[in-house]
N, C-alpha and C. Protein backbone atom coordinates (compact mmCIF):
# COMPACT_ATOMS: atom_id res chain seq x y z
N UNK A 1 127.20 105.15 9.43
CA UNK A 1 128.55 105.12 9.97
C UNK A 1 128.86 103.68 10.31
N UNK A 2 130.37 103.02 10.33
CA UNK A 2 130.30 101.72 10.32
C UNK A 2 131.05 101.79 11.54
N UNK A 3 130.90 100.56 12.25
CA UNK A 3 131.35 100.14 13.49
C UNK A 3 133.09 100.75 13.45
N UNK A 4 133.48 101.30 14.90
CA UNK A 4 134.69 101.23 15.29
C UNK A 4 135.78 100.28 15.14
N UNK A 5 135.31 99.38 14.90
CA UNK A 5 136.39 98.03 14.65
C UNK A 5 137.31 98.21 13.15
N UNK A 6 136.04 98.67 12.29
CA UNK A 6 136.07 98.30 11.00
C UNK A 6 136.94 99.68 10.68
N UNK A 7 138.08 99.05 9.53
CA UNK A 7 138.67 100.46 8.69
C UNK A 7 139.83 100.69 9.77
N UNK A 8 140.52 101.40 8.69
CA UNK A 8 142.30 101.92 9.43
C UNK A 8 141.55 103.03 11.00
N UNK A 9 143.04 103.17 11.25
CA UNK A 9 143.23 104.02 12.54
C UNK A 9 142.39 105.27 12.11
N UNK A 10 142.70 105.77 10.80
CA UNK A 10 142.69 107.35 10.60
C UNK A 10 141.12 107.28 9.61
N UNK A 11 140.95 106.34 9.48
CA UNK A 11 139.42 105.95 9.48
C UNK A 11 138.51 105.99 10.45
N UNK A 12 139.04 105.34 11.63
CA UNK A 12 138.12 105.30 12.83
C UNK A 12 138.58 107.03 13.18
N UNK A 13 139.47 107.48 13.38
CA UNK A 13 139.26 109.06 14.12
C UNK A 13 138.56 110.04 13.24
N UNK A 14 138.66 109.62 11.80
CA UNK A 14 137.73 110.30 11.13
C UNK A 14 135.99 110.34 11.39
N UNK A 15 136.06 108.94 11.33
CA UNK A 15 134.70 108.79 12.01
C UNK A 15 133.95 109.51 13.02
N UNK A 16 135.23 109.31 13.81
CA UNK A 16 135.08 109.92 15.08
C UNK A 16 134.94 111.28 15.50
N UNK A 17 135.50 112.14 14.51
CA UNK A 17 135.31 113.16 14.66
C UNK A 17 134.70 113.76 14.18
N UNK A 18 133.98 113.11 12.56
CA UNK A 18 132.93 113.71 12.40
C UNK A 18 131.37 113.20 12.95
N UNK A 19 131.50 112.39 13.79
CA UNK A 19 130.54 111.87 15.00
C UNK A 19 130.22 112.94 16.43
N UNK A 20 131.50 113.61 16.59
CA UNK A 20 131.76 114.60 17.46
C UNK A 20 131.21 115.84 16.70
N UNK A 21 130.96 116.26 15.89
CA UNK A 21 130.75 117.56 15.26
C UNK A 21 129.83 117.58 14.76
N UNK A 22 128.61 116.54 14.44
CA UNK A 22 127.41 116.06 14.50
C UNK A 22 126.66 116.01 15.86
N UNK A 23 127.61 115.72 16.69
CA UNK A 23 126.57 115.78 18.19
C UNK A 23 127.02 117.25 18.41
N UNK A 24 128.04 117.91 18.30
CA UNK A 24 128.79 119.14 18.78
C UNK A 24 127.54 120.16 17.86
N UNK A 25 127.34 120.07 17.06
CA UNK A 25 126.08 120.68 16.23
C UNK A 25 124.82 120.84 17.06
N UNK A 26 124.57 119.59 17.33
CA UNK A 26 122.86 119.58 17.47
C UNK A 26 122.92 119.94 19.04
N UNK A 27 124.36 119.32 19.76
CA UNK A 27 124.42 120.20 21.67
C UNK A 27 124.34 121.42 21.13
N UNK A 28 124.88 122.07 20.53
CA UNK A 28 124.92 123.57 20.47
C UNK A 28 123.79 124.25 20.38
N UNK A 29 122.46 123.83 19.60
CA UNK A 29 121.23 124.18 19.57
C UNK A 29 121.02 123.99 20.95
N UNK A 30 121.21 122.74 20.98
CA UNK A 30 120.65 122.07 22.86
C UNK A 30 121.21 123.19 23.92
N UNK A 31 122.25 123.65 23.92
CA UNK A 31 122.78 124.36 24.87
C UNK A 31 122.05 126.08 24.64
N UNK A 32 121.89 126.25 23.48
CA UNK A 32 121.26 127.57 23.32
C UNK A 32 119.74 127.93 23.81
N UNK A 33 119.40 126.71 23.37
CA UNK A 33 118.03 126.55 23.63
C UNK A 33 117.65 126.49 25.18
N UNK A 34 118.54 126.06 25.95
CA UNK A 34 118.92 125.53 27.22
C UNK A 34 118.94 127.20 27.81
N UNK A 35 119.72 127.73 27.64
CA UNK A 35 120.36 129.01 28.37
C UNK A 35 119.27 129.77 28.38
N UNK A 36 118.80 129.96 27.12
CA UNK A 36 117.56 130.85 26.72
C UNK A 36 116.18 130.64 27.66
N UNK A 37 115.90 129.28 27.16
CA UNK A 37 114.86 129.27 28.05
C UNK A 37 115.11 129.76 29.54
N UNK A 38 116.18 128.94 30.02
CA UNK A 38 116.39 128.95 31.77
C UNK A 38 116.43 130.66 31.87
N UNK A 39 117.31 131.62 30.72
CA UNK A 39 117.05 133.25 31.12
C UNK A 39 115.37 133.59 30.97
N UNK A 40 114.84 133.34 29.92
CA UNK A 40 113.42 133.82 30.21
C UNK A 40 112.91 133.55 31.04
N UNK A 41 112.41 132.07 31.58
CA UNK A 41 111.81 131.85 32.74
C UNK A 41 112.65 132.69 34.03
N UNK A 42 114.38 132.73 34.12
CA UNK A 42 114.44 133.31 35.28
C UNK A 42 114.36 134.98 35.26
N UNK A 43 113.84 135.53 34.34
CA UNK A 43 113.38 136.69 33.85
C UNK A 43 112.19 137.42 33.97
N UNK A 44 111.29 136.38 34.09
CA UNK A 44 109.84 136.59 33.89
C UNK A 44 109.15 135.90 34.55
N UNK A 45 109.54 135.26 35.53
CA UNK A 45 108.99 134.41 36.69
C UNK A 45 109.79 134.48 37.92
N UNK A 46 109.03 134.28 38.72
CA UNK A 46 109.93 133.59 40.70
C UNK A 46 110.43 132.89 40.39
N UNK A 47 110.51 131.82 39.46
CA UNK A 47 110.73 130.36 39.95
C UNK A 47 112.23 130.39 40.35
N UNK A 48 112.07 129.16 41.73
CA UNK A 48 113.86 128.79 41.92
C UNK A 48 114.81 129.22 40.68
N UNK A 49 115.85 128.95 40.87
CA UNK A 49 116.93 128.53 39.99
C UNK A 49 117.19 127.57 39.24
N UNK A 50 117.12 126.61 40.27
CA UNK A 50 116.90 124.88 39.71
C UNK A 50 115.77 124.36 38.90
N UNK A 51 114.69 125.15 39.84
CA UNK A 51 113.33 124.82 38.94
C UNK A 51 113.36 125.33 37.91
N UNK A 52 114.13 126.25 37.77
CA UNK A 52 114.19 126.99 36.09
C UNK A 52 115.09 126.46 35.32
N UNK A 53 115.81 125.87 35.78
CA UNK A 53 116.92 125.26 35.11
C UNK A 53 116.22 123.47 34.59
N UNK A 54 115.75 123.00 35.29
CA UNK A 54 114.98 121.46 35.14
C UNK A 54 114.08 121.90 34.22
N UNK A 55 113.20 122.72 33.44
CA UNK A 55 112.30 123.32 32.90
C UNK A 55 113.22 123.50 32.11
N UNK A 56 113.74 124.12 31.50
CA UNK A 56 114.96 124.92 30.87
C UNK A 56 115.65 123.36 29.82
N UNK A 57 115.86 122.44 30.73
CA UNK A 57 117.06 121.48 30.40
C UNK A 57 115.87 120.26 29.61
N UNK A 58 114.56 120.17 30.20
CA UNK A 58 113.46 119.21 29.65
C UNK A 58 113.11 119.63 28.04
N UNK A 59 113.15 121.26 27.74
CA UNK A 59 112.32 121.80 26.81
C UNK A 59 114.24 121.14 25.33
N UNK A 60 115.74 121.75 25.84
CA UNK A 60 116.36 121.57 25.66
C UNK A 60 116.74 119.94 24.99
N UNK A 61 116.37 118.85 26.08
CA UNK A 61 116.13 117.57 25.78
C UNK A 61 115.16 116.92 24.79
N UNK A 62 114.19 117.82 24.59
CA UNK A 62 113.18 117.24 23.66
C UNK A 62 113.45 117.94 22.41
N UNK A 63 114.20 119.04 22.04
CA UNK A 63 114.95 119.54 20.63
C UNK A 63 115.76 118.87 20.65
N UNK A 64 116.46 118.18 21.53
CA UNK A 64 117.96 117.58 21.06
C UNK A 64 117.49 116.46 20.26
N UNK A 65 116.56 115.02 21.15
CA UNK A 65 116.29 114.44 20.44
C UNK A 65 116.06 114.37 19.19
N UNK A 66 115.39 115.15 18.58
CA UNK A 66 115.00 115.22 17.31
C UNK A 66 116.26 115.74 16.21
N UNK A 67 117.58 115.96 16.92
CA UNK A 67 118.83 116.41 16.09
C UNK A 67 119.32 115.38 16.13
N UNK A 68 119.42 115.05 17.32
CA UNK A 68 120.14 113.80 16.95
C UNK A 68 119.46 112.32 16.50
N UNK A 69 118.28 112.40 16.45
CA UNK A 69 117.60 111.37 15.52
C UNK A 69 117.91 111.46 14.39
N UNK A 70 117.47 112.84 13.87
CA UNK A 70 117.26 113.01 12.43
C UNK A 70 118.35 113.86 11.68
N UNK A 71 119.88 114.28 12.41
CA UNK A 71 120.60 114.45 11.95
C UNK A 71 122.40 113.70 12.78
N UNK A 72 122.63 113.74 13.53
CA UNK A 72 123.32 113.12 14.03
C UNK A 72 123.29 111.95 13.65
N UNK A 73 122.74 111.33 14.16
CA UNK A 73 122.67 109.82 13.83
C UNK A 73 121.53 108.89 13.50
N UNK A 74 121.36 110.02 11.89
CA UNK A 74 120.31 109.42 11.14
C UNK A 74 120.93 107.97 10.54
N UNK A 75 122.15 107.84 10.31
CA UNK A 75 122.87 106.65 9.17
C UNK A 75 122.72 105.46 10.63
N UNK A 76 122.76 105.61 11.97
CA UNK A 76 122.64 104.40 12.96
C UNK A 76 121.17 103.53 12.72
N UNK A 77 121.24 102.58 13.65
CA UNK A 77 120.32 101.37 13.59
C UNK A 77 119.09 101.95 14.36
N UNK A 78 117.69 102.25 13.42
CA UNK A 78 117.05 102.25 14.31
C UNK A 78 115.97 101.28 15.41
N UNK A 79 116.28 101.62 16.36
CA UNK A 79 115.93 100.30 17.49
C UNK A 79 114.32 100.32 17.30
N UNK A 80 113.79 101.91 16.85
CA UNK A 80 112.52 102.11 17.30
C UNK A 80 111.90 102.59 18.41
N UNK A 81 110.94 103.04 18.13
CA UNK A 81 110.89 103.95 19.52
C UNK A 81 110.36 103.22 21.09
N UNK A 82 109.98 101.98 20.98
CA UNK A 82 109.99 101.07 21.85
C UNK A 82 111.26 100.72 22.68
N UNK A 83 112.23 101.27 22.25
CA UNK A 83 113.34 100.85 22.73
C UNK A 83 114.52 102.16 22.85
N UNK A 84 114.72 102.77 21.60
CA UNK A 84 115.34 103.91 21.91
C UNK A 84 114.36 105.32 22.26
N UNK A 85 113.65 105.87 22.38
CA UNK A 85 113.29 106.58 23.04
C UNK A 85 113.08 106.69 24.58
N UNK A 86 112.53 105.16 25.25
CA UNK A 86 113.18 105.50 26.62
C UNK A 86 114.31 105.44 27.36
N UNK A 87 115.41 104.80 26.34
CA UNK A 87 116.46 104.69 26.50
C UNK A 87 117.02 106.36 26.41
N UNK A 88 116.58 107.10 25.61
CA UNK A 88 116.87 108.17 25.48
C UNK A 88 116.49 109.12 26.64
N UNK A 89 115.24 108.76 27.29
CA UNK A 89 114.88 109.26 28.17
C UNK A 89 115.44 109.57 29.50
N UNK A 90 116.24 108.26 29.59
CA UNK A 90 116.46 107.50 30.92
C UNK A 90 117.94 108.28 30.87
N UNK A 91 118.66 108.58 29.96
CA UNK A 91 120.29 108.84 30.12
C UNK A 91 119.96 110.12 29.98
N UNK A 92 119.14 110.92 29.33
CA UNK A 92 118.96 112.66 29.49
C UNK A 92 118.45 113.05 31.05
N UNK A 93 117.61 111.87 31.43
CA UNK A 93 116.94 112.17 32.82
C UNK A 93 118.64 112.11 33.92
N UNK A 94 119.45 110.88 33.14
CA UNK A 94 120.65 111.28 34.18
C UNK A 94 121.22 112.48 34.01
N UNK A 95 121.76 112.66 32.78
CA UNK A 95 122.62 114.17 32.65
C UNK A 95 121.49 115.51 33.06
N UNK A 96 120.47 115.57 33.17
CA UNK A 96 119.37 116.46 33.89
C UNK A 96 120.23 116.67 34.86
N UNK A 97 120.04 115.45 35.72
CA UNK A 97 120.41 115.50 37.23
C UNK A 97 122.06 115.81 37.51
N UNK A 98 122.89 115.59 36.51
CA UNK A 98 124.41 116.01 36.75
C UNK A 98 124.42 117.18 36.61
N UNK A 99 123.91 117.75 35.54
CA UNK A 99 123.66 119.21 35.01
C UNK A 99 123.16 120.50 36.35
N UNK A 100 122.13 119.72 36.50
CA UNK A 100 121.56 120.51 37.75
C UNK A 100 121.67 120.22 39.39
N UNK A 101 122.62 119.50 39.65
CA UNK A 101 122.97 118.89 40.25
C UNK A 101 124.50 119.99 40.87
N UNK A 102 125.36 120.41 40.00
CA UNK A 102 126.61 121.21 39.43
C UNK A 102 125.69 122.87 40.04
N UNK A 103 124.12 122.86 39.00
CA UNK A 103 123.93 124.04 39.51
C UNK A 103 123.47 124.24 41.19
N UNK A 104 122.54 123.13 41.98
CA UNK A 104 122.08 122.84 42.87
C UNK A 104 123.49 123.18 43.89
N UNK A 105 124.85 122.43 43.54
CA UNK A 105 125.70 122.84 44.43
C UNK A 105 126.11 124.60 44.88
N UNK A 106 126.03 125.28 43.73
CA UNK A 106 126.76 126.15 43.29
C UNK A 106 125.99 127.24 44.26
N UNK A 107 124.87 126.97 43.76
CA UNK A 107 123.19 127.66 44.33
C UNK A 107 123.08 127.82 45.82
N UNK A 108 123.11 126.67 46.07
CA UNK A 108 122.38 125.81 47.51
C UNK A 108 123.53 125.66 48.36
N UNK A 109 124.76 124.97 47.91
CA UNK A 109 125.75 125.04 48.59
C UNK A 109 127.16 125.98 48.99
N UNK A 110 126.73 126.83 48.36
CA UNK A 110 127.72 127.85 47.75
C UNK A 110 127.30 128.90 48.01
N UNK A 111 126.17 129.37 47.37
CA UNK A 111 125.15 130.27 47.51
C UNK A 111 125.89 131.39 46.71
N UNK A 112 126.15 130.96 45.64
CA UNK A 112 126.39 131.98 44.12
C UNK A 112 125.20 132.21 43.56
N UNK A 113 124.28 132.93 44.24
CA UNK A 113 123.02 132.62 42.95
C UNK A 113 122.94 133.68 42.02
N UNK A 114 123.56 134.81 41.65
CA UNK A 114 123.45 135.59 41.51
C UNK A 114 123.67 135.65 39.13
N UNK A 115 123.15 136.49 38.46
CA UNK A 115 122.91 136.44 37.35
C UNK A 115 124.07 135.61 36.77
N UNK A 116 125.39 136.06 37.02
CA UNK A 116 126.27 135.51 36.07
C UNK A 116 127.21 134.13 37.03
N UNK A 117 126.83 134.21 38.24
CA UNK A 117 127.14 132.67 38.86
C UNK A 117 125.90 131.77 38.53
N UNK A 118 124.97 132.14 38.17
CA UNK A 118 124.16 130.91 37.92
C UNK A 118 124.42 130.59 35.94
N UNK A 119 124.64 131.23 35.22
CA UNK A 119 124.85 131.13 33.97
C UNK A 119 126.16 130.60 33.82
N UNK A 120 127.17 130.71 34.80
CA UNK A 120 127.89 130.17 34.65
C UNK A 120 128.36 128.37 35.22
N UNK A 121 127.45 128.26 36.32
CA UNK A 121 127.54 126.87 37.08
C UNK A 121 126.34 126.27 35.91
N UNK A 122 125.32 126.62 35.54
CA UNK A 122 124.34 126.17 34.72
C UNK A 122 125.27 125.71 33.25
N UNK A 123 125.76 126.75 32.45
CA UNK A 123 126.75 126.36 31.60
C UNK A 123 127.75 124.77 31.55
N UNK A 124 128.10 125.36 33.36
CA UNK A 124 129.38 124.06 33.89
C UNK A 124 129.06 122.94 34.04
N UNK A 125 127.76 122.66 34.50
CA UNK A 125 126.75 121.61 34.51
C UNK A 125 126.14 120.82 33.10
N UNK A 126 125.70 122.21 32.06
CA UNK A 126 126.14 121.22 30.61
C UNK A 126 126.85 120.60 30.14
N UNK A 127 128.09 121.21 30.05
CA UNK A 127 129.25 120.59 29.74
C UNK A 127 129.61 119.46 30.52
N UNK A 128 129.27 119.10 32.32
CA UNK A 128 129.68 118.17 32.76
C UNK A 128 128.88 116.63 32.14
N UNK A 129 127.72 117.37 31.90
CA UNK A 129 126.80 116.36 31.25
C UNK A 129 126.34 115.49 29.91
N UNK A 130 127.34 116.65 29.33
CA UNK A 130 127.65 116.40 27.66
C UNK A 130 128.54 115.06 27.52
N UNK A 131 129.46 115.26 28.62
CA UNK A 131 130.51 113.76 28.39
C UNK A 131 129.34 112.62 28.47
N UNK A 132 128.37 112.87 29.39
CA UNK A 132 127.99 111.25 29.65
C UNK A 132 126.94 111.42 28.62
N UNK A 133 126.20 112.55 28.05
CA UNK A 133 125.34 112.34 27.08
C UNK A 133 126.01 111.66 26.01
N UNK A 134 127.12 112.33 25.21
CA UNK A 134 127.91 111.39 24.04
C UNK A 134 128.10 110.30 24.34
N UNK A 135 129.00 109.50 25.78
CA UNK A 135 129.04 108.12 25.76
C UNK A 135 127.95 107.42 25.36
N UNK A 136 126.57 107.61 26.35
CA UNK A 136 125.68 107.14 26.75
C UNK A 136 124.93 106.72 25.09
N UNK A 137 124.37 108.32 24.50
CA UNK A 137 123.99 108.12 23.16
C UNK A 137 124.63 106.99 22.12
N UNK A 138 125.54 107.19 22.06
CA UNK A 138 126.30 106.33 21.25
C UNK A 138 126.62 105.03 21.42
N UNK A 139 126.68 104.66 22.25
CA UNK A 139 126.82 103.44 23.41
C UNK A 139 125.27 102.69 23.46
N UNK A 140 124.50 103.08 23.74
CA UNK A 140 123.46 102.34 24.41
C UNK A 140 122.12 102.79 22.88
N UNK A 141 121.96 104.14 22.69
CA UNK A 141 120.86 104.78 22.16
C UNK A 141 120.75 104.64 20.92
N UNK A 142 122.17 105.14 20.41
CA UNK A 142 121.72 105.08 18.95
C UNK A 142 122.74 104.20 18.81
N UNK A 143 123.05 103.28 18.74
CA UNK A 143 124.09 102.10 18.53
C UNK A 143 124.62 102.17 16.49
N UNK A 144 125.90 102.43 16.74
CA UNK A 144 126.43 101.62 15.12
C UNK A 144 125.68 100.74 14.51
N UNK A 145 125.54 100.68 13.10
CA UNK A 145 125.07 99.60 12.64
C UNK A 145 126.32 98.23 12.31
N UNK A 146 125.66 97.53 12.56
CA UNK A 146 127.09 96.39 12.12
C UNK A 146 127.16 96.03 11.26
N UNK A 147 128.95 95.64 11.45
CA UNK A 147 129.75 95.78 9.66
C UNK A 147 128.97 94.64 8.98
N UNK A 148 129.02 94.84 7.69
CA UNK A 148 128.19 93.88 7.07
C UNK A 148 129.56 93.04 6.43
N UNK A 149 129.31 92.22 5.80
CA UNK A 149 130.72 90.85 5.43
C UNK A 149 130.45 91.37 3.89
N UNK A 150 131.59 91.22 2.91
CA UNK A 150 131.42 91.66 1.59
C UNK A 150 130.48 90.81 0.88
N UNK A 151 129.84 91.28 0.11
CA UNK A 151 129.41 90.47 -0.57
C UNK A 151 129.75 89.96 -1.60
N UNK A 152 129.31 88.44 -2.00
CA UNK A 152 129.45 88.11 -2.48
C UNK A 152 129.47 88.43 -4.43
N UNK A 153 131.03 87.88 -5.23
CA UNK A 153 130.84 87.99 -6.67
C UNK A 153 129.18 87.34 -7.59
N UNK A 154 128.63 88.65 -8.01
CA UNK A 154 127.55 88.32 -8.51
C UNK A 154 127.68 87.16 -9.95
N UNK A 155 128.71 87.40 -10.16
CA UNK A 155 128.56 86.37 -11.44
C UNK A 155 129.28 84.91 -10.99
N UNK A 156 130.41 85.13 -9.87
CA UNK A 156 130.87 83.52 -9.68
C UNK A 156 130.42 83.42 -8.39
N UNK A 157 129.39 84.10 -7.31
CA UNK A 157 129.30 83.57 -6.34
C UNK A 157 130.56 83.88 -5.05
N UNK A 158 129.98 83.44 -3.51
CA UNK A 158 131.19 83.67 -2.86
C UNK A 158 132.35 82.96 -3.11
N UNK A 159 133.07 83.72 -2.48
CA UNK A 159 134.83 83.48 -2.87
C UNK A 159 135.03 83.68 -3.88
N UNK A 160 134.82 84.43 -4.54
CA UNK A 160 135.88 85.11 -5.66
C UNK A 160 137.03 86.34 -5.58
N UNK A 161 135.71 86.65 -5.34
CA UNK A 161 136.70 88.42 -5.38
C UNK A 161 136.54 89.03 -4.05
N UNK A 162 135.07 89.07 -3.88
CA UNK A 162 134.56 89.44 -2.48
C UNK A 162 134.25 90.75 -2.75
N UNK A 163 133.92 91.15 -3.81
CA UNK A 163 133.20 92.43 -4.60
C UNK A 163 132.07 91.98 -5.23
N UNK A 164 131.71 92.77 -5.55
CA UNK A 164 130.25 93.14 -6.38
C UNK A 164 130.80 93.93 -8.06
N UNK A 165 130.24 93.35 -8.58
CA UNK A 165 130.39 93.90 -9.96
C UNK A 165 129.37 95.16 -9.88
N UNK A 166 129.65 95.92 -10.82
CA UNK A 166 128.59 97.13 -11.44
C UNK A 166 127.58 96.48 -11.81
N UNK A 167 125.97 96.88 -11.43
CA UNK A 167 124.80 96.19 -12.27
C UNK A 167 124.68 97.58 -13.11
N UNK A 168 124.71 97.09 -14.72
CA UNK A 168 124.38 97.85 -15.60
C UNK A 168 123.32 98.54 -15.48
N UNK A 169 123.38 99.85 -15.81
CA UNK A 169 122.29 100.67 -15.87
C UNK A 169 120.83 100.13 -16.82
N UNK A 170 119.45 100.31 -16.27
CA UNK A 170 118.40 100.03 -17.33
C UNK A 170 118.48 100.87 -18.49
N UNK A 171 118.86 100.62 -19.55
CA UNK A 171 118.01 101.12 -21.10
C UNK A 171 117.19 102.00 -21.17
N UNK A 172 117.17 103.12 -21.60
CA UNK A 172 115.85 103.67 -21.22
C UNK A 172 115.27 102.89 -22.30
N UNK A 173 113.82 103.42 -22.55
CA UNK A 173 112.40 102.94 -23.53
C UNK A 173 112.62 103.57 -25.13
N UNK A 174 113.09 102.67 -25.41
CA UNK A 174 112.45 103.60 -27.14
C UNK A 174 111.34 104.50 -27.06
N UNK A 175 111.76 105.51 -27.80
CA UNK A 175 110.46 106.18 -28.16
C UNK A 175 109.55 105.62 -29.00
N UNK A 176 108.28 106.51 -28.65
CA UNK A 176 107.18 106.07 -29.35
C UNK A 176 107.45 106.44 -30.81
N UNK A 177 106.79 105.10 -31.92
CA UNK A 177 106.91 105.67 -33.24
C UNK A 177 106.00 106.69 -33.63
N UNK A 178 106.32 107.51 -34.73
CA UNK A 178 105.71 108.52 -35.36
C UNK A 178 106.14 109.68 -34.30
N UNK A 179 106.67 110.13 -34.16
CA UNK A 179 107.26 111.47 -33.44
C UNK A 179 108.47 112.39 -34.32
């Protein structure tokens, strides 16, 4: 995908929106995966709410990654995992805490804890967290690659055209004689 700068208006929202429906894809696993777990564990265990939900949102975070590495924003720059993976870490560890944070109020302060108030503040808490996951990702994690400058005419060099000619296809091999 090429930088925001680059290309018309209806270029960049194109971009843009199929940037949104690429992350809107792989959250959707994330969010399923999310709900599911947090119902089994709060199904089949004591645990808190929250604690099921932080459990729930970690298992969620470590499938996402891998969508949005390897499908989201496979065409971005990769930094490497020296660099974008704890970067990745560090902005899921925030939206964790917004996420459950939404439920912690709802729970703790509210005291909705009940099957479909917690699926639903848990839900409300994804979604609050999704905004800063997309900025954040895109922004900091998986960064655009930058526009590259045209290249240069292969037969006269820069400044010509500011294209690239077609390189002719190879020939295939004669066949072998006697066949």
């Amino acid at each position: 995908m090429s930088t925001p700068e680059q290309g018309s208006a209806l270029e960049r929202v194109r971009g843009l929106a199929r940037e949104i429906a690429k992350f809107g894809a792989v959250g959707g696993v994330g969010v399923l995966v999310n709900l599911g777990v947090f119902n089994l564990i709060r199904h089949t265990t004591d645990l808190q709410v929250v604690r099921a939900s932080v459990i729930a949102t970690v298992v969620a975070i470590l499938t996402n990654y891998m969508g949005f590495r390897y499908f989201a924003y496979r065409d971005r720059a990769h930094a490497g995992n020296s660099r974008e993976l704890p970067l990745f870490m560090a902005f899921s560890l925030i939206g964790l805490v917004i996420e459950n944070g939404v439920l912690y109020a709802a729970t703790y302060g509210l005291g909705w804890d009940g099957r479909l108030a917690t699926n639903l503040f848990k839900f409300i808490g994804i979604g609050t967290a999704t905004v800063f996951r997309f900025w954040s990702y895109r922004t900091w994690v998986f960064k655009a690659l930058p526009a590259h400058a045209p290249e240069a005419d292969r037969a006269g060099g820069p400044g010509r055209t500011g294209r690239t000619r077609p390189v002719a296809a190879p020939e295939p091999a004669p066949e072998p004689a006697g066949k």
